[in-house]
ModelCIF file with pLDDT and N, C-alpha, C, O atoms, coordinates in Angstrom:
data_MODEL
#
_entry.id   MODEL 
#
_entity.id                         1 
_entity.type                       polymer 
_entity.pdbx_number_of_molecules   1 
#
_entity_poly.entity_id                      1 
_entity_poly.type                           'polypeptide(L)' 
_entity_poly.nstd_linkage                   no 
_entity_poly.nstd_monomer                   no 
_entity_poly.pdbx_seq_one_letter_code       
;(UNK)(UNK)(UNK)(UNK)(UNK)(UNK)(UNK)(UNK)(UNK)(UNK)(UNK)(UNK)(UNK)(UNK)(UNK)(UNK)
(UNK)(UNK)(UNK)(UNK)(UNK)(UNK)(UNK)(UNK)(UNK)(UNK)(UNK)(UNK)(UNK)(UNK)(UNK)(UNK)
(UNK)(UNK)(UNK)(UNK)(UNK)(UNK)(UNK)(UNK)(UNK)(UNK)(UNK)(UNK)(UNK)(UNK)
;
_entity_poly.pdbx_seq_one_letter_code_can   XXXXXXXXXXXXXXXXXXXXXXXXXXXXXXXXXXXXXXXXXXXXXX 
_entity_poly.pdbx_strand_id                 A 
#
loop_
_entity_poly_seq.entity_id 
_entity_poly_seq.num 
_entity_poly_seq.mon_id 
_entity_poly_seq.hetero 
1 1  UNK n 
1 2  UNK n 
1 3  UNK n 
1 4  UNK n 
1 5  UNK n 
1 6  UNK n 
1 7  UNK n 
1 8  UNK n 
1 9  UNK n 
1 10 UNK n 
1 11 UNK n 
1 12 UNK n 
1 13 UNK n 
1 14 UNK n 
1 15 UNK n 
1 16 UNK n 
1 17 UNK n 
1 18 UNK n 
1 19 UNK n 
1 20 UNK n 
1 21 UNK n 
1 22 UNK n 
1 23 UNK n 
1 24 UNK n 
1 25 UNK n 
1 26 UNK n 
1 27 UNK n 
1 28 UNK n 
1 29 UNK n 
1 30 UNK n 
1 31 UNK n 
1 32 UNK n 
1 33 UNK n 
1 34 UNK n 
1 35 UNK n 
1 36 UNK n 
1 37 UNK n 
1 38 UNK n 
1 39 UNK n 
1 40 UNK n 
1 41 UNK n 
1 42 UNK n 
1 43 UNK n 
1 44 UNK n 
1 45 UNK n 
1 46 UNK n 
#
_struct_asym.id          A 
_struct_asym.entity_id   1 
#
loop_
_ma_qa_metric.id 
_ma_qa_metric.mode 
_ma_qa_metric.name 
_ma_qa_metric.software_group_id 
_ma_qa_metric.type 
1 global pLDDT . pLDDT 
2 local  pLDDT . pLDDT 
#
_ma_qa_metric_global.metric_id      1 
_ma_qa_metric_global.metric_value   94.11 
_ma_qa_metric_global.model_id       1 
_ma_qa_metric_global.ordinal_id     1 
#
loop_
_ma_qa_metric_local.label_asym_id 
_ma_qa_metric_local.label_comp_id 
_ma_qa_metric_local.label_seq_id 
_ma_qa_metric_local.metric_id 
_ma_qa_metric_local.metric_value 
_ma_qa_metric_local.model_id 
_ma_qa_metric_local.ordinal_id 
A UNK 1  2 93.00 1 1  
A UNK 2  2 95.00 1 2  
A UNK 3  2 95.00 1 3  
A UNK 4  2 95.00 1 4  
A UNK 5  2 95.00 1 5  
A UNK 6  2 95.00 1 6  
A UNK 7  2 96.00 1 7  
A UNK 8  2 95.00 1 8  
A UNK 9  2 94.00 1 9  
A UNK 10 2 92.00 1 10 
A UNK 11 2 90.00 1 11 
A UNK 12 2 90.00 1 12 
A UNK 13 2 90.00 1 13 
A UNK 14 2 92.00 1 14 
A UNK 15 2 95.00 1 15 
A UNK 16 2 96.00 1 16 
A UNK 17 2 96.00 1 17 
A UNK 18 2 94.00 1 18 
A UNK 19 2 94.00 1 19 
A UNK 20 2 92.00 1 20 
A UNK 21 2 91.00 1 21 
A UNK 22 2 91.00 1 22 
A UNK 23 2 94.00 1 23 
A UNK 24 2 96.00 1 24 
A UNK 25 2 97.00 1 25 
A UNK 26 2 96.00 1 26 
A UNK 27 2 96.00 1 27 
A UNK 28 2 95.00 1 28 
A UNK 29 2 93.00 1 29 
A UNK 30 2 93.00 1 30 
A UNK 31 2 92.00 1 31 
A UNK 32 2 95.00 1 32 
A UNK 33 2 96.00 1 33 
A UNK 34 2 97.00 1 34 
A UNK 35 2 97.00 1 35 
A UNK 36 2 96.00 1 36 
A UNK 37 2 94.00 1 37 
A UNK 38 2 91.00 1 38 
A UNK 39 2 90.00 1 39 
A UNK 40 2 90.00 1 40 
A UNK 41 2 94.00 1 41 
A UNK 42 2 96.00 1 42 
A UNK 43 2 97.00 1 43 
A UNK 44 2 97.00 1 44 
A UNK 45 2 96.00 1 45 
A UNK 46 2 95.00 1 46 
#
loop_
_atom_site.group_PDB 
_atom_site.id 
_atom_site.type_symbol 
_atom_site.label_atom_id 
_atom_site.label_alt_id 
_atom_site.label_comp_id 
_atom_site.label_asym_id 
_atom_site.label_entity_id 
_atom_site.label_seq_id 
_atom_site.pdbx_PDB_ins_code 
_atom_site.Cartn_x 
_atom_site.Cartn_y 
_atom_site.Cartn_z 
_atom_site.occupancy 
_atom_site.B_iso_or_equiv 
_atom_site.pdbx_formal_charge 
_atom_site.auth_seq_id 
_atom_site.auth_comp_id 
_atom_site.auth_asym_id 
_atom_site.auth_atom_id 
_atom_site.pdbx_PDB_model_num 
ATOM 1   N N  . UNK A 1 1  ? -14.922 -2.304  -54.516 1.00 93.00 ? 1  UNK A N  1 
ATOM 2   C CA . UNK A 1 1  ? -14.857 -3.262  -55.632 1.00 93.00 ? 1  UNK A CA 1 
ATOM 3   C C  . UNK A 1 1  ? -13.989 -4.490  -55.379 1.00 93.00 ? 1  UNK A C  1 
ATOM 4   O O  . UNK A 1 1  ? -13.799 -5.309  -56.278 1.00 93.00 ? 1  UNK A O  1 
ATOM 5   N N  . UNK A 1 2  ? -13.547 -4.602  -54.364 1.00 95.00 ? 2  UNK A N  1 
ATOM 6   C CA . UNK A 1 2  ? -12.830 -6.211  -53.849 1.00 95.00 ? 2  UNK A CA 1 
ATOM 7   C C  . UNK A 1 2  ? -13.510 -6.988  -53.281 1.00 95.00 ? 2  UNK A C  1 
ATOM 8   O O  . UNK A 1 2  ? -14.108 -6.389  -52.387 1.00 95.00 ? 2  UNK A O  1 
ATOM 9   N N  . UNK A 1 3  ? -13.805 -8.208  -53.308 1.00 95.00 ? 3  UNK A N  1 
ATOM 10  C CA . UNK A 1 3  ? -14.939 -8.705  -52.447 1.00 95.00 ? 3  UNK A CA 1 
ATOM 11  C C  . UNK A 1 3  ? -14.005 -9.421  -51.380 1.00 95.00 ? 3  UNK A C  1 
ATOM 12  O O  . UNK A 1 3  ? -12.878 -9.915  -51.352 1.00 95.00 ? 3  UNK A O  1 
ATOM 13  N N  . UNK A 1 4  ? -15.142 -9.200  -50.463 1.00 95.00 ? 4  UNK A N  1 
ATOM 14  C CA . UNK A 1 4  ? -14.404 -9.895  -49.010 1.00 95.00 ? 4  UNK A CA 1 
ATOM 15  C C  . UNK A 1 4  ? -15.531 -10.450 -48.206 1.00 95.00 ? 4  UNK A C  1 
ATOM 16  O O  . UNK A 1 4  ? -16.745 -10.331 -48.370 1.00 95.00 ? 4  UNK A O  1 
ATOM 17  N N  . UNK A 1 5  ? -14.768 -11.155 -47.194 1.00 95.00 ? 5  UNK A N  1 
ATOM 18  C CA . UNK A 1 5  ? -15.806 -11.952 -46.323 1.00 95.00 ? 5  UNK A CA 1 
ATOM 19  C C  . UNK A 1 5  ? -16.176 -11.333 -45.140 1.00 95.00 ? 5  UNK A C  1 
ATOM 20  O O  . UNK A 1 5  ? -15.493 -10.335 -44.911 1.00 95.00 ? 5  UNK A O  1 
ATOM 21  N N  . UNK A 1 6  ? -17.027 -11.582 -44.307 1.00 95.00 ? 6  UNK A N  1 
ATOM 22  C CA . UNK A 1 6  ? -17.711 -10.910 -43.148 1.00 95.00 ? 6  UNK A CA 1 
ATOM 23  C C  . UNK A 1 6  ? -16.505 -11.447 -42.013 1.00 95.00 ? 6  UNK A C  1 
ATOM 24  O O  . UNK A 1 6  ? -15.513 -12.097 -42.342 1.00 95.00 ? 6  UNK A O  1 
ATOM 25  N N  . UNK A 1 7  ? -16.829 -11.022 -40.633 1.00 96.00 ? 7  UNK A N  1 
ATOM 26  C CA . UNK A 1 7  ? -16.923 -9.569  -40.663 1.00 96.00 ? 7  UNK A CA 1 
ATOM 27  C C  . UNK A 1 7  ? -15.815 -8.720  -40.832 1.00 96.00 ? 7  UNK A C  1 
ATOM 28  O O  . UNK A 1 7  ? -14.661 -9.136  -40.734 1.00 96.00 ? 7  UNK A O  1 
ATOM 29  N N  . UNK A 1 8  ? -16.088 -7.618  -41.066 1.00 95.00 ? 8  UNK A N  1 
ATOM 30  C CA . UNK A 1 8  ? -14.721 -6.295  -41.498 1.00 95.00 ? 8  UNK A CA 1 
ATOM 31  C C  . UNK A 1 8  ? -15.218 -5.302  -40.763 1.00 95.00 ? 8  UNK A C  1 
ATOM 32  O O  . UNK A 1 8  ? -16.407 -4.990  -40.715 1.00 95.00 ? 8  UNK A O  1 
ATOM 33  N N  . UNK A 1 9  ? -14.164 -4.699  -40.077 1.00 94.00 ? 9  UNK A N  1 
ATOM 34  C CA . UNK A 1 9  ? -13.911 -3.517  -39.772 1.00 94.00 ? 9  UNK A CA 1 
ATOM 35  C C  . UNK A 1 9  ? -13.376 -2.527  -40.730 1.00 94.00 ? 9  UNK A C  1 
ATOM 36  O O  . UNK A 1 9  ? -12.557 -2.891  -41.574 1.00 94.00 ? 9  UNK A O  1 
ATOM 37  N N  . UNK A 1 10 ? -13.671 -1.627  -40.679 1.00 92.00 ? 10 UNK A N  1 
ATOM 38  C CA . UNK A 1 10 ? -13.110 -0.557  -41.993 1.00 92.00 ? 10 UNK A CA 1 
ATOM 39  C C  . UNK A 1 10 ? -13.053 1.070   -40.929 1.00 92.00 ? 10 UNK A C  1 
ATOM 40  O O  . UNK A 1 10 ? -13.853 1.387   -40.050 1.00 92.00 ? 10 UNK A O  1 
ATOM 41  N N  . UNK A 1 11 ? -12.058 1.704   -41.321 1.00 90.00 ? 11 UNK A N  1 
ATOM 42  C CA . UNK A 1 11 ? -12.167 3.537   -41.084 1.00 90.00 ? 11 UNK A CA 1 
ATOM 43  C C  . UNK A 1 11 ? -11.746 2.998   -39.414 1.00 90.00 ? 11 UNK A C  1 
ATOM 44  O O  . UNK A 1 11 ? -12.441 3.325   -38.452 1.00 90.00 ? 11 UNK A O  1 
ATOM 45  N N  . UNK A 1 12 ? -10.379 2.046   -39.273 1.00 90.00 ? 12 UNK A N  1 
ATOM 46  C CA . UNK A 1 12 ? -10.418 1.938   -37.512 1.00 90.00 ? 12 UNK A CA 1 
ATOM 47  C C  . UNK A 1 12 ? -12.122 1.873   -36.829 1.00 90.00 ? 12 UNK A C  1 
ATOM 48  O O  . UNK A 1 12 ? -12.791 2.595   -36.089 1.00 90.00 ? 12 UNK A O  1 
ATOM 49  N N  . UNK A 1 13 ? -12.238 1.138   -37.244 1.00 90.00 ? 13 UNK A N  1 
ATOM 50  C CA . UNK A 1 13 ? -13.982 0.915   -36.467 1.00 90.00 ? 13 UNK A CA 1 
ATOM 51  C C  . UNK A 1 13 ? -15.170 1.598   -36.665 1.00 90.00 ? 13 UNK A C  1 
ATOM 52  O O  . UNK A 1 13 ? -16.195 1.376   -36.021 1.00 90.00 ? 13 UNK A O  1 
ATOM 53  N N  . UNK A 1 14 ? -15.032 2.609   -37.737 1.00 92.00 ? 14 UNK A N  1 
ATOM 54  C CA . UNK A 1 14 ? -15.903 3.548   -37.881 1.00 92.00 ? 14 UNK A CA 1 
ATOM 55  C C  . UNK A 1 14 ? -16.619 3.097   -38.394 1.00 92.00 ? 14 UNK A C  1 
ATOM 56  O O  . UNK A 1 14 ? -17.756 3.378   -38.015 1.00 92.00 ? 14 UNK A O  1 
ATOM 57  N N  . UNK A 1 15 ? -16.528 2.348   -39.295 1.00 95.00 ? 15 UNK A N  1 
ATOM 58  C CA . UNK A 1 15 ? -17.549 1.265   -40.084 1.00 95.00 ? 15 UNK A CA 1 
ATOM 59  C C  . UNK A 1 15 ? -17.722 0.106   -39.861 1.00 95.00 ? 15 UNK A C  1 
ATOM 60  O O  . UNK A 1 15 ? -16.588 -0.364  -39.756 1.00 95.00 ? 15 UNK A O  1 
ATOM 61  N N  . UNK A 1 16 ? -18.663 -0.908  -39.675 1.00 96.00 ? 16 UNK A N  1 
ATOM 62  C CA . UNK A 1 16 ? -18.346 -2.082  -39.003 1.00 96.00 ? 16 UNK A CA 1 
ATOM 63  C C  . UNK A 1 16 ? -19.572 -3.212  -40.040 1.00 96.00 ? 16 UNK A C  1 
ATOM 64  O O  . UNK A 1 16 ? -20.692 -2.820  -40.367 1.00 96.00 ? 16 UNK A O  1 
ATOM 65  N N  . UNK A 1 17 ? -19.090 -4.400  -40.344 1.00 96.00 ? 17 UNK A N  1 
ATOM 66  C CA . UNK A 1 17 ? -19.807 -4.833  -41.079 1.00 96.00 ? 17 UNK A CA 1 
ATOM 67  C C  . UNK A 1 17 ? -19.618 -6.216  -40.610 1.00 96.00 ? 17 UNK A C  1 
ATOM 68  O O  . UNK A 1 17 ? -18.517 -6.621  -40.237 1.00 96.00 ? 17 UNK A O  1 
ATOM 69  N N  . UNK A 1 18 ? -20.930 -7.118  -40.628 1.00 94.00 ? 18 UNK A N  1 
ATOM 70  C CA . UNK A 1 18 ? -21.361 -8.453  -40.066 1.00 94.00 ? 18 UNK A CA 1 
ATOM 71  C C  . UNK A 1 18 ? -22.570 -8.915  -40.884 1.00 94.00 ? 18 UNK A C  1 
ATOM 72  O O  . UNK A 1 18 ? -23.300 -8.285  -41.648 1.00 94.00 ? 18 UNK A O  1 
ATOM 73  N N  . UNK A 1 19 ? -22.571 -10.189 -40.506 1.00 94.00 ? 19 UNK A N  1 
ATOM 74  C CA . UNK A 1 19 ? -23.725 -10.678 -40.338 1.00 94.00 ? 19 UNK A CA 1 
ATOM 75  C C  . UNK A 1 19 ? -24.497 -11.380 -38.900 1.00 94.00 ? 19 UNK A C  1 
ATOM 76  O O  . UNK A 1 19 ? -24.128 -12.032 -37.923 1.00 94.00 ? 19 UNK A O  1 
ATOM 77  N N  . UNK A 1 20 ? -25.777 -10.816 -39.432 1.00 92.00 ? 20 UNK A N  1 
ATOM 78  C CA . UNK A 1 20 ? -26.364 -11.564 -38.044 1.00 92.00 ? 20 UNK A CA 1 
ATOM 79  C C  . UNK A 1 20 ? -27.573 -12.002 -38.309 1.00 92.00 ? 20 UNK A C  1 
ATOM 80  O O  . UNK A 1 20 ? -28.632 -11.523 -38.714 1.00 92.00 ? 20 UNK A O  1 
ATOM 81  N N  . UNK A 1 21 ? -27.225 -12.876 -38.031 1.00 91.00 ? 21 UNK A N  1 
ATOM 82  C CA . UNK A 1 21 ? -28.548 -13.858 -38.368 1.00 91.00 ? 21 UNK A CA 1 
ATOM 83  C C  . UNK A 1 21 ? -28.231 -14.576 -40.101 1.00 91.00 ? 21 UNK A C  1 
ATOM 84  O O  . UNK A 1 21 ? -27.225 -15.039 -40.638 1.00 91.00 ? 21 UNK A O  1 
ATOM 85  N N  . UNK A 1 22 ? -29.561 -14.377 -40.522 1.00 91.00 ? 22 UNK A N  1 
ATOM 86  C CA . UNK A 1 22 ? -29.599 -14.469 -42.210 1.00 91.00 ? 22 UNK A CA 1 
ATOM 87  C C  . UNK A 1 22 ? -28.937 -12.922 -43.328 1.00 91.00 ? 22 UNK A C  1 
ATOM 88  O O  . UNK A 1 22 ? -28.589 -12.829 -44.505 1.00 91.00 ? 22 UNK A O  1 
ATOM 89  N N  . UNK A 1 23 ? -29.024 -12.081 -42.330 1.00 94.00 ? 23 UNK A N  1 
ATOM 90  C CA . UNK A 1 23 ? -28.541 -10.807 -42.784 1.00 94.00 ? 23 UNK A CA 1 
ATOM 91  C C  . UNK A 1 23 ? -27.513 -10.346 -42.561 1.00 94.00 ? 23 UNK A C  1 
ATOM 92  O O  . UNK A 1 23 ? -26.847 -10.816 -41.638 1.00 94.00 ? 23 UNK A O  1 
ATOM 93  N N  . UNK A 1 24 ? -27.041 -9.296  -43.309 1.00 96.00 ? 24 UNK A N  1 
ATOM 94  C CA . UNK A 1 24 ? -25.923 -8.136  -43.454 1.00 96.00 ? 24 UNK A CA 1 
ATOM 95  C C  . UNK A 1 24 ? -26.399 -6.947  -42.645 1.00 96.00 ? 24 UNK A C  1 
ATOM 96  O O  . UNK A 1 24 ? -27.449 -6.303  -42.634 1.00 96.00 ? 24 UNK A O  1 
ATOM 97  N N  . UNK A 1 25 ? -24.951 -6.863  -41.790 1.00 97.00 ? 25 UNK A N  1 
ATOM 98  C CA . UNK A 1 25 ? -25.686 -5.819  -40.789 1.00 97.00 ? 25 UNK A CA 1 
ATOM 99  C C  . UNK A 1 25 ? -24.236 -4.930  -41.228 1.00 97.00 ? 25 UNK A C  1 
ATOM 100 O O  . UNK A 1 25 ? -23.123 -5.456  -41.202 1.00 97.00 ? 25 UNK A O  1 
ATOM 101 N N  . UNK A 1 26 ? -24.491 -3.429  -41.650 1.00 96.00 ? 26 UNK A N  1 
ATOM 102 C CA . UNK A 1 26 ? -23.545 -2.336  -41.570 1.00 96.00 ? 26 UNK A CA 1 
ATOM 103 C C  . UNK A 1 26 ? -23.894 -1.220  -40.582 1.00 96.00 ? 26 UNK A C  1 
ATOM 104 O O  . UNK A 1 26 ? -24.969 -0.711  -40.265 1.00 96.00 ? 26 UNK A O  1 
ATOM 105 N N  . UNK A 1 27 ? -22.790 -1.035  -40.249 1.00 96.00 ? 27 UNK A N  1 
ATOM 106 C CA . UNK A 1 27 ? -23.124 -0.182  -38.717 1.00 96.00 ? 27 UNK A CA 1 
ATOM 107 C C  . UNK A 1 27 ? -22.088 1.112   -38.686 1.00 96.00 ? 27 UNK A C  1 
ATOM 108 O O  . UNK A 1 27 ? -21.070 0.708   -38.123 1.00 96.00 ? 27 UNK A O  1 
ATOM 109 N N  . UNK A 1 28 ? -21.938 2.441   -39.044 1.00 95.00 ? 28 UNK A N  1 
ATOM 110 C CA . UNK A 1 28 ? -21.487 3.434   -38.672 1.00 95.00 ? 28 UNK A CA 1 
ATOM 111 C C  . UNK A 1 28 ? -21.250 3.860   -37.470 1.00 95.00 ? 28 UNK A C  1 
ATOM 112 O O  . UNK A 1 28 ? -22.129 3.592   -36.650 1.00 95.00 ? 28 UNK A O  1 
ATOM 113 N N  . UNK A 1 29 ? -19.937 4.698   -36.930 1.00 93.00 ? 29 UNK A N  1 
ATOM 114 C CA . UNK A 1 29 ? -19.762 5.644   -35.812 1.00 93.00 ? 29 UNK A CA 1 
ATOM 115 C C  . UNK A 1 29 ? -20.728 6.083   -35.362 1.00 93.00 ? 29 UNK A C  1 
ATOM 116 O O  . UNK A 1 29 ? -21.002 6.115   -34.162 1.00 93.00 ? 29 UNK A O  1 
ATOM 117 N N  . UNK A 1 30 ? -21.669 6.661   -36.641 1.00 93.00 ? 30 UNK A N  1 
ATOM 118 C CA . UNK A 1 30 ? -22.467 7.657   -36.328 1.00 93.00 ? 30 UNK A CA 1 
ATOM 119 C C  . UNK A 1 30 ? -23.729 7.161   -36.347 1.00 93.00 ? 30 UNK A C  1 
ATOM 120 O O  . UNK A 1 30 ? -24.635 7.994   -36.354 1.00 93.00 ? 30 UNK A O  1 
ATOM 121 N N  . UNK A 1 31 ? -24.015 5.996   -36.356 1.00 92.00 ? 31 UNK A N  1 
ATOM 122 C CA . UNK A 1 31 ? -25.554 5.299   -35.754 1.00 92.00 ? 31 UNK A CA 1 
ATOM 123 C C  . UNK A 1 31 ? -26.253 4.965   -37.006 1.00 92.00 ? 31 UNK A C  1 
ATOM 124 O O  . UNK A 1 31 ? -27.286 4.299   -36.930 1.00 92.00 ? 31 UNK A O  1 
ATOM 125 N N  . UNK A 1 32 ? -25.782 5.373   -38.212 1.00 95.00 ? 32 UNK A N  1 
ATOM 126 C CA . UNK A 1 32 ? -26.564 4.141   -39.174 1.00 95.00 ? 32 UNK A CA 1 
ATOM 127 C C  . UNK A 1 32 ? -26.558 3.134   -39.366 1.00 95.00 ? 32 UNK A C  1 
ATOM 128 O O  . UNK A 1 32 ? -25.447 2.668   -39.618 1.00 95.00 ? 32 UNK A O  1 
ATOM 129 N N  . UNK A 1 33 ? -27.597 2.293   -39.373 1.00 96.00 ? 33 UNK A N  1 
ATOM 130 C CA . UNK A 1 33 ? -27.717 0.884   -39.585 1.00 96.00 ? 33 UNK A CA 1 
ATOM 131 C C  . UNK A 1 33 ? -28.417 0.727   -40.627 1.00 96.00 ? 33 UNK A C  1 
ATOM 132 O O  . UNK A 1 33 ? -29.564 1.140   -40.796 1.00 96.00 ? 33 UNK A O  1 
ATOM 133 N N  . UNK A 1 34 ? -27.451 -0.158  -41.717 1.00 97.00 ? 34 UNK A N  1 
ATOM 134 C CA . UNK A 1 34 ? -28.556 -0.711  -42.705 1.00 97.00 ? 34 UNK A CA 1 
ATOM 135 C C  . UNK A 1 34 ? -28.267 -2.099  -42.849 1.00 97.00 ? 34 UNK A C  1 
ATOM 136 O O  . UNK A 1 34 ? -27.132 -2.510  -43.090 1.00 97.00 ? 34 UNK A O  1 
ATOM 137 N N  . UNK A 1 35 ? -29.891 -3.293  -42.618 1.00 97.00 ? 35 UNK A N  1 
ATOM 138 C CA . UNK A 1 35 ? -29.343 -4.547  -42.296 1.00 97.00 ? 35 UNK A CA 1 
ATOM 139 C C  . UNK A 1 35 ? -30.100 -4.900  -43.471 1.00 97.00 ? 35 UNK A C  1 
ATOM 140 O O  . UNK A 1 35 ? -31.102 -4.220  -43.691 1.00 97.00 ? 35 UNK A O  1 
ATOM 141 N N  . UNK A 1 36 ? -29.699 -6.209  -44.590 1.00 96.00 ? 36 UNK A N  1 
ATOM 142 C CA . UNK A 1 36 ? -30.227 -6.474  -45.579 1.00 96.00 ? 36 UNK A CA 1 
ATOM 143 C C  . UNK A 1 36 ? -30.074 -7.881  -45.546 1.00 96.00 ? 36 UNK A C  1 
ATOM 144 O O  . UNK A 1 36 ? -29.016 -8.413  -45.208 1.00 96.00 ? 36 UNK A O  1 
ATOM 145 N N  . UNK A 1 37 ? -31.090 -8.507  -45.885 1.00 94.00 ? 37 UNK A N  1 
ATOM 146 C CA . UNK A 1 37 ? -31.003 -10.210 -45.966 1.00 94.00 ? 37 UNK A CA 1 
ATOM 147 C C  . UNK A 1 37 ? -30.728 -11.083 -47.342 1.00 94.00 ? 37 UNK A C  1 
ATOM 148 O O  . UNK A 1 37 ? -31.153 -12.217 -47.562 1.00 94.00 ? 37 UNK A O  1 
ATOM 149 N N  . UNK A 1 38 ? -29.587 -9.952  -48.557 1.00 91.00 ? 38 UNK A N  1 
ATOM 150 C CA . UNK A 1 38 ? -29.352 -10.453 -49.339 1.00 91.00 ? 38 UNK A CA 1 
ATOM 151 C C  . UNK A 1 38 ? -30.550 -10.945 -50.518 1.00 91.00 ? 38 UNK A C  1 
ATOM 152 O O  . UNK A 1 38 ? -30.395 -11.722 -51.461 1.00 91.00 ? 38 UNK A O  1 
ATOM 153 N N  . UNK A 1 39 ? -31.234 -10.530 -50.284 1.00 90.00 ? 39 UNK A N  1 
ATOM 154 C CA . UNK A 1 39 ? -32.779 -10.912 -51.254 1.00 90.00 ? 39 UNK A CA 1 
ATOM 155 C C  . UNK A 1 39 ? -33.687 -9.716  -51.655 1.00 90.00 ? 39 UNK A C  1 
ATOM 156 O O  . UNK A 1 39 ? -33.885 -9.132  -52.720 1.00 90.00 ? 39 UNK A O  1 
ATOM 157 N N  . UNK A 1 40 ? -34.132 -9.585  -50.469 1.00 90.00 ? 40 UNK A N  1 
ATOM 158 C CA . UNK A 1 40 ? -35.562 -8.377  -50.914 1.00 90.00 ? 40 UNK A CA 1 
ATOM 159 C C  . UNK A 1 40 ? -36.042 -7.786  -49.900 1.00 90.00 ? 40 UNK A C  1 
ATOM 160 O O  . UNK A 1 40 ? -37.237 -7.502  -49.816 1.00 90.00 ? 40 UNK A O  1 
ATOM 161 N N  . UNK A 1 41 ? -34.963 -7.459  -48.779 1.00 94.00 ? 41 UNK A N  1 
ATOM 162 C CA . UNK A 1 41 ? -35.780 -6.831  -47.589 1.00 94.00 ? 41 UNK A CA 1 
ATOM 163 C C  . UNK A 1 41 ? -34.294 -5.926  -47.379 1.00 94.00 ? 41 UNK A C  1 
ATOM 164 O O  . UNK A 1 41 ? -33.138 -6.349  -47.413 1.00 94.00 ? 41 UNK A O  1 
ATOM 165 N N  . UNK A 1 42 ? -34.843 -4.412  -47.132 1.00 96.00 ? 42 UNK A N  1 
ATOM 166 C CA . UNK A 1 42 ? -34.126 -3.420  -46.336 1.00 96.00 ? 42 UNK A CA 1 
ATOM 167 C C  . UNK A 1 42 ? -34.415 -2.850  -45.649 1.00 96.00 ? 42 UNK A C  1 
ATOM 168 O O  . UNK A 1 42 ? -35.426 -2.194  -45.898 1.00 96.00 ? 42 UNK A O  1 
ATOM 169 N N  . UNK A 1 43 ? -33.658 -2.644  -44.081 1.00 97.00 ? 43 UNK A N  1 
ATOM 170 C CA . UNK A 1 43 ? -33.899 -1.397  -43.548 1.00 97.00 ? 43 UNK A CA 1 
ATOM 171 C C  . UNK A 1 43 ? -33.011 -0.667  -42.671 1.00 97.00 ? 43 UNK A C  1 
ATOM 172 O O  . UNK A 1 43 ? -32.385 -1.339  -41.851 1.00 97.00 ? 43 UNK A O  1 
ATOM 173 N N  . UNK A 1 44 ? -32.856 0.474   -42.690 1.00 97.00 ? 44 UNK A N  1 
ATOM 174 C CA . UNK A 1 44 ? -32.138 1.515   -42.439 1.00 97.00 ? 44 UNK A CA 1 
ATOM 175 C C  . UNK A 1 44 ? -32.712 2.061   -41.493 1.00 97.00 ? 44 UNK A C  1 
ATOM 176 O O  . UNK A 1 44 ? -33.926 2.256   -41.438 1.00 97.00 ? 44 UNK A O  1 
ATOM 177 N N  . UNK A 1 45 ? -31.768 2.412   -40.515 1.00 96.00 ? 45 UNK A N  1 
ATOM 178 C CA . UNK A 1 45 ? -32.137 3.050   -39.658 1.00 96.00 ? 45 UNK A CA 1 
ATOM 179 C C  . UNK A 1 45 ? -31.087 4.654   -39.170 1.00 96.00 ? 45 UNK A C  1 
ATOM 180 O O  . UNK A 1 45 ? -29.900 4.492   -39.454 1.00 96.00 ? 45 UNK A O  1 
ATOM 181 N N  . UNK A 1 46 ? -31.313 5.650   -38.708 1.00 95.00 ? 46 UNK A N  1 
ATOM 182 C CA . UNK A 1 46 ? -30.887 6.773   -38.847 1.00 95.00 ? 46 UNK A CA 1 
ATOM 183 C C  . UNK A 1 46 ? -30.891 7.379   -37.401 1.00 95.00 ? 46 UNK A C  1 
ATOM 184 O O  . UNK A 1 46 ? -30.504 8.533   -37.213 1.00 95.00 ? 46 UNK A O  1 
#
């Protein structure tokens, strides 16, 4: 609930958050990716 600006590291690196490109890219330790372009497109990957 704080808003902040790109990019952040969170959990010592465990979580990692950017943008790339036009999108929001969140990236887990553990290989999830969910990249969203702020509008109307998601996808997750597992």
């Amino acid at each position: 609930n704080h808003r902040s600006r790109l990019p952040i590291s969170l959990s010592r690196g465990k979580l990692r958050i950017y943008q790339k490109g036009k999108s929001l890219l969140i990236q887990s330790n553990f290989n999830l990716k969910v990249l969203y372009n702020w509008d109307d497109h998601v996808v997750i990957k597992l």
